[in-house]
C-alpha atoms as a PDB file:
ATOM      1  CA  UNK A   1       0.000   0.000   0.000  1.00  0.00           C
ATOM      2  CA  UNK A   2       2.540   2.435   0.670  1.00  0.00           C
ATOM      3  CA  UNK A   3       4.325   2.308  -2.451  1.00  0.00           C
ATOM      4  CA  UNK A   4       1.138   3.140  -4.268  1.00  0.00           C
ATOM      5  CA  UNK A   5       0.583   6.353  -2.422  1.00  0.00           C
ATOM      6  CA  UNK A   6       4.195   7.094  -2.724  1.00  0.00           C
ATOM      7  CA  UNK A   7       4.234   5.975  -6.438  1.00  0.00           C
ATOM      8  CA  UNK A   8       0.658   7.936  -6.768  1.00  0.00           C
ATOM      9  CA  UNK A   9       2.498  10.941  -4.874  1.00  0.00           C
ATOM     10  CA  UNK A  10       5.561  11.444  -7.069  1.00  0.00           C
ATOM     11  CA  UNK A  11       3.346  11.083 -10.204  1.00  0.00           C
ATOM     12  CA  UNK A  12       0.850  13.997  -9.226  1.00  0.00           C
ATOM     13  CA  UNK A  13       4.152  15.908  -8.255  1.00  0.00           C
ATOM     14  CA  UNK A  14       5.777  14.775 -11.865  1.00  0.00           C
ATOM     15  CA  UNK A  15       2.489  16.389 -13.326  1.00  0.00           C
ATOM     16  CA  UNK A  16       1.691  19.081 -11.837  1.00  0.00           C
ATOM     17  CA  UNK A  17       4.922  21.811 -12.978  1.00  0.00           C
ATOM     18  CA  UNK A  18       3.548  20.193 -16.323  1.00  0.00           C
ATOM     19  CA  UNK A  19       0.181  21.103 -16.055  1.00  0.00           C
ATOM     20  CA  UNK A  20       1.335  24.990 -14.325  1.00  0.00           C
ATOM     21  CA  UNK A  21       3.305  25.475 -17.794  1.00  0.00           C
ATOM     22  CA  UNK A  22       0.426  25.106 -20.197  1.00  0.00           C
ATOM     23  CA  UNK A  23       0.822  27.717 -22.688  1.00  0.00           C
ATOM     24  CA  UNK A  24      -0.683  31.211 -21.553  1.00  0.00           C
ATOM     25  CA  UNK A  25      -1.300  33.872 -24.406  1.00  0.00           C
ATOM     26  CA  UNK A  26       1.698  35.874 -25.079  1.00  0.00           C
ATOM     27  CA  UNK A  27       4.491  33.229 -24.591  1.00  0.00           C
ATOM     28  CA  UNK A  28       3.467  32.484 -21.403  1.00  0.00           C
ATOM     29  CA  UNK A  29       3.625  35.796 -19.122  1.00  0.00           C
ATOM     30  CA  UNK A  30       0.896  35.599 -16.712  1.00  0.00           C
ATOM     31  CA  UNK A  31       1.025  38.810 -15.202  1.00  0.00           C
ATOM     32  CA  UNK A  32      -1.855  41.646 -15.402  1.00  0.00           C
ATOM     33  CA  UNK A  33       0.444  44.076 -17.432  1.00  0.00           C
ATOM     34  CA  UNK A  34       1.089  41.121 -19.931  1.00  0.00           C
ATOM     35  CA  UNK A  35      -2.194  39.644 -20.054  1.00  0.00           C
ATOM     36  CA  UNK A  36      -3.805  43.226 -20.616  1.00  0.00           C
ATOM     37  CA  UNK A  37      -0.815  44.107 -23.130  1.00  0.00           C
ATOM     38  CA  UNK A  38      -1.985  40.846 -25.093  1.00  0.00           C
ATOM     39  CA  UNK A  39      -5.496  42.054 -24.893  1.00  0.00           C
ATOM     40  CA  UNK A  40      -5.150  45.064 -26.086  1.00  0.00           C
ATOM     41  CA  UNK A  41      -2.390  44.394 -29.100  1.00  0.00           C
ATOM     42  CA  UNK A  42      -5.300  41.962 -30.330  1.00  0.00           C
ATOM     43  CA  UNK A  43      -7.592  44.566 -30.712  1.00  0.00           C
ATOM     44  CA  UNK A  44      -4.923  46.646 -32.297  1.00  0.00           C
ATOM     45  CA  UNK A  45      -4.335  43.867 -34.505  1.00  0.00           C
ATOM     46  CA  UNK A  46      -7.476  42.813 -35.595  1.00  0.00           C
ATOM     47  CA  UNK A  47      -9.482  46.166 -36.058  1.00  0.00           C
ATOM     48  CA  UNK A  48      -6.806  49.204 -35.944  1.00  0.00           C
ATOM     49  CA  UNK A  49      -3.543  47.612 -37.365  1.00  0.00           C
ATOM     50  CA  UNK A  50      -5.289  46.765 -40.807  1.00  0.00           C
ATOM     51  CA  UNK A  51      -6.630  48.575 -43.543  1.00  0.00           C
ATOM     52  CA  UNK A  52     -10.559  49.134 -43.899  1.00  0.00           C
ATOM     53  CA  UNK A  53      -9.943  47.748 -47.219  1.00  0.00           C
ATOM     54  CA  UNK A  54      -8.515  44.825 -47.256  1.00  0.00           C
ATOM     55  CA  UNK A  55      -5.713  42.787 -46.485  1.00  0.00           C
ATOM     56  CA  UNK A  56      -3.819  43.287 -49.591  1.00  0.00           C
ATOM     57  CA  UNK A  57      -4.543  47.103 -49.890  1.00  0.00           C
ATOM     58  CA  UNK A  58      -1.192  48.661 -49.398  1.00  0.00           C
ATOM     59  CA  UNK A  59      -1.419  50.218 -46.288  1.00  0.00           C
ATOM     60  CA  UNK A  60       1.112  52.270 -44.822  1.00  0.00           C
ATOM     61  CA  UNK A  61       2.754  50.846 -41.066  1.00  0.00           C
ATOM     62  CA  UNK A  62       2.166  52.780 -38.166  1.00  0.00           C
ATOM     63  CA  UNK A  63       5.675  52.218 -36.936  1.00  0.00           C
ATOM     64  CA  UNK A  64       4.413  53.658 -33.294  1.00  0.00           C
ATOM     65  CA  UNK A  65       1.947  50.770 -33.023  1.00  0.00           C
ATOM     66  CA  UNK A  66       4.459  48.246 -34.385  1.00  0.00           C
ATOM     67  CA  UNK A  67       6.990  48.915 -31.824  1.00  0.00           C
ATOM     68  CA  UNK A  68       4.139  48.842 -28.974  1.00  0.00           C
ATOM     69  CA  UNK A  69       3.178  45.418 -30.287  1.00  0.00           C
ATOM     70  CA  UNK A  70       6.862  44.353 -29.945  1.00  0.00           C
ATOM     71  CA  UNK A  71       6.806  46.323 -26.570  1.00  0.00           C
ATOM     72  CA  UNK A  72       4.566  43.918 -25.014  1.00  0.00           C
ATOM     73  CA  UNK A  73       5.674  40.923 -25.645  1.00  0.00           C
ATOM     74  CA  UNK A  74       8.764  41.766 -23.657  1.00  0.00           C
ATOM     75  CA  UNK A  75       8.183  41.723 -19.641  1.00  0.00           C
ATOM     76  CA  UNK A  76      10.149  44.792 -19.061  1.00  0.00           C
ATOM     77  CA  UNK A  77       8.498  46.968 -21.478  1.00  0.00           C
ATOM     78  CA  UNK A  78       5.175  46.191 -21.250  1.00  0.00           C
ATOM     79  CA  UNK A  79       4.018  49.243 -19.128  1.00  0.00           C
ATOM     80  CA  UNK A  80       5.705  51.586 -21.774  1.00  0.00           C
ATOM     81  CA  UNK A  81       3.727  49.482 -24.652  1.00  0.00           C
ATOM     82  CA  UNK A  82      -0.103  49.730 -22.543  1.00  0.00           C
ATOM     83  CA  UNK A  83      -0.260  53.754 -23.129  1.00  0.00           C
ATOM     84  CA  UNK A  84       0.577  53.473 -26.482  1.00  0.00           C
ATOM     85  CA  UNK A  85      -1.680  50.742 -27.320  1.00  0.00           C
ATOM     86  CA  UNK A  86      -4.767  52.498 -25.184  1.00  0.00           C
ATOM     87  CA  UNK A  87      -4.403  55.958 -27.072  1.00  0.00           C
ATOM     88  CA  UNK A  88      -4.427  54.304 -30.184  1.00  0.00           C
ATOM     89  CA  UNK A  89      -7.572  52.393 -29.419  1.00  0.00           C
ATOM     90  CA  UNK A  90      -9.334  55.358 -27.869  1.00  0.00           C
ATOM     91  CA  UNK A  91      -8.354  57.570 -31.069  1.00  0.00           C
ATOM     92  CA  UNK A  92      -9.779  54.939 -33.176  1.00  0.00           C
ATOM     93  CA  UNK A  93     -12.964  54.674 -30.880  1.00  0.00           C
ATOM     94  CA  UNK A  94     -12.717  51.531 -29.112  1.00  0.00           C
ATOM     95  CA  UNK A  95     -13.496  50.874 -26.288  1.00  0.00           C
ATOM     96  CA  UNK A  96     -10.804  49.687 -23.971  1.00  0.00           C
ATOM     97  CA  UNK A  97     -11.285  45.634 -22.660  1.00  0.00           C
ATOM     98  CA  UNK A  98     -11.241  45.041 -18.424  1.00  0.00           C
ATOM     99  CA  UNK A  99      -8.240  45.374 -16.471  1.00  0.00           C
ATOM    100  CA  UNK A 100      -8.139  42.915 -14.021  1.00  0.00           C
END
């Protein structure tokens, strides 16, 4: 009996930094800042980093935005990237999603 529970005990231990390092959106940063940061550079992304027109309408890079995209997928410039990204959301009339 006692080398089941041990046997049961070192698997559920084996799991469970297995389980903790499921991937979490951005490359794995589970902080606020980078949680947020990946909320907001989807919007940006999907609705204010594209042409109205299409996907193959040349379009001309907001270079601003680009950098704050690459901003936030680094840990220690995430809180320069979240102003950025809000402004250009708010200019474009979006509104901004929860910060938790």
């Amino acid at each position: 009996m006692m080398s089941r529970t041990s046997a049961l005990l070192i698997a559920l231990v084996a799991v469970s930094p297995a389980a903790q390092s499921q991937e979490k959106p951005f490359g794995g940063y589970a902080s606020a800042d980078m949680q947020y940061c990946a909320a907001l550079s989807d919007l940006y992304i999907r609705y204010v980093g594209r042409s109205e027109a299409g996907p193959r309408t040349p379009v001309t890079p907001d270079v601003v935005g680009g950098v704050a995209l690459a901003q936030c997928k680094q840990q220690d410039t995430v809180a320069q990237a979240i102003p950025v990204l809000e402004r250009k959301l708010l200019d474009a009339r979006f509104t901004l999603p929860p910060r938790s």
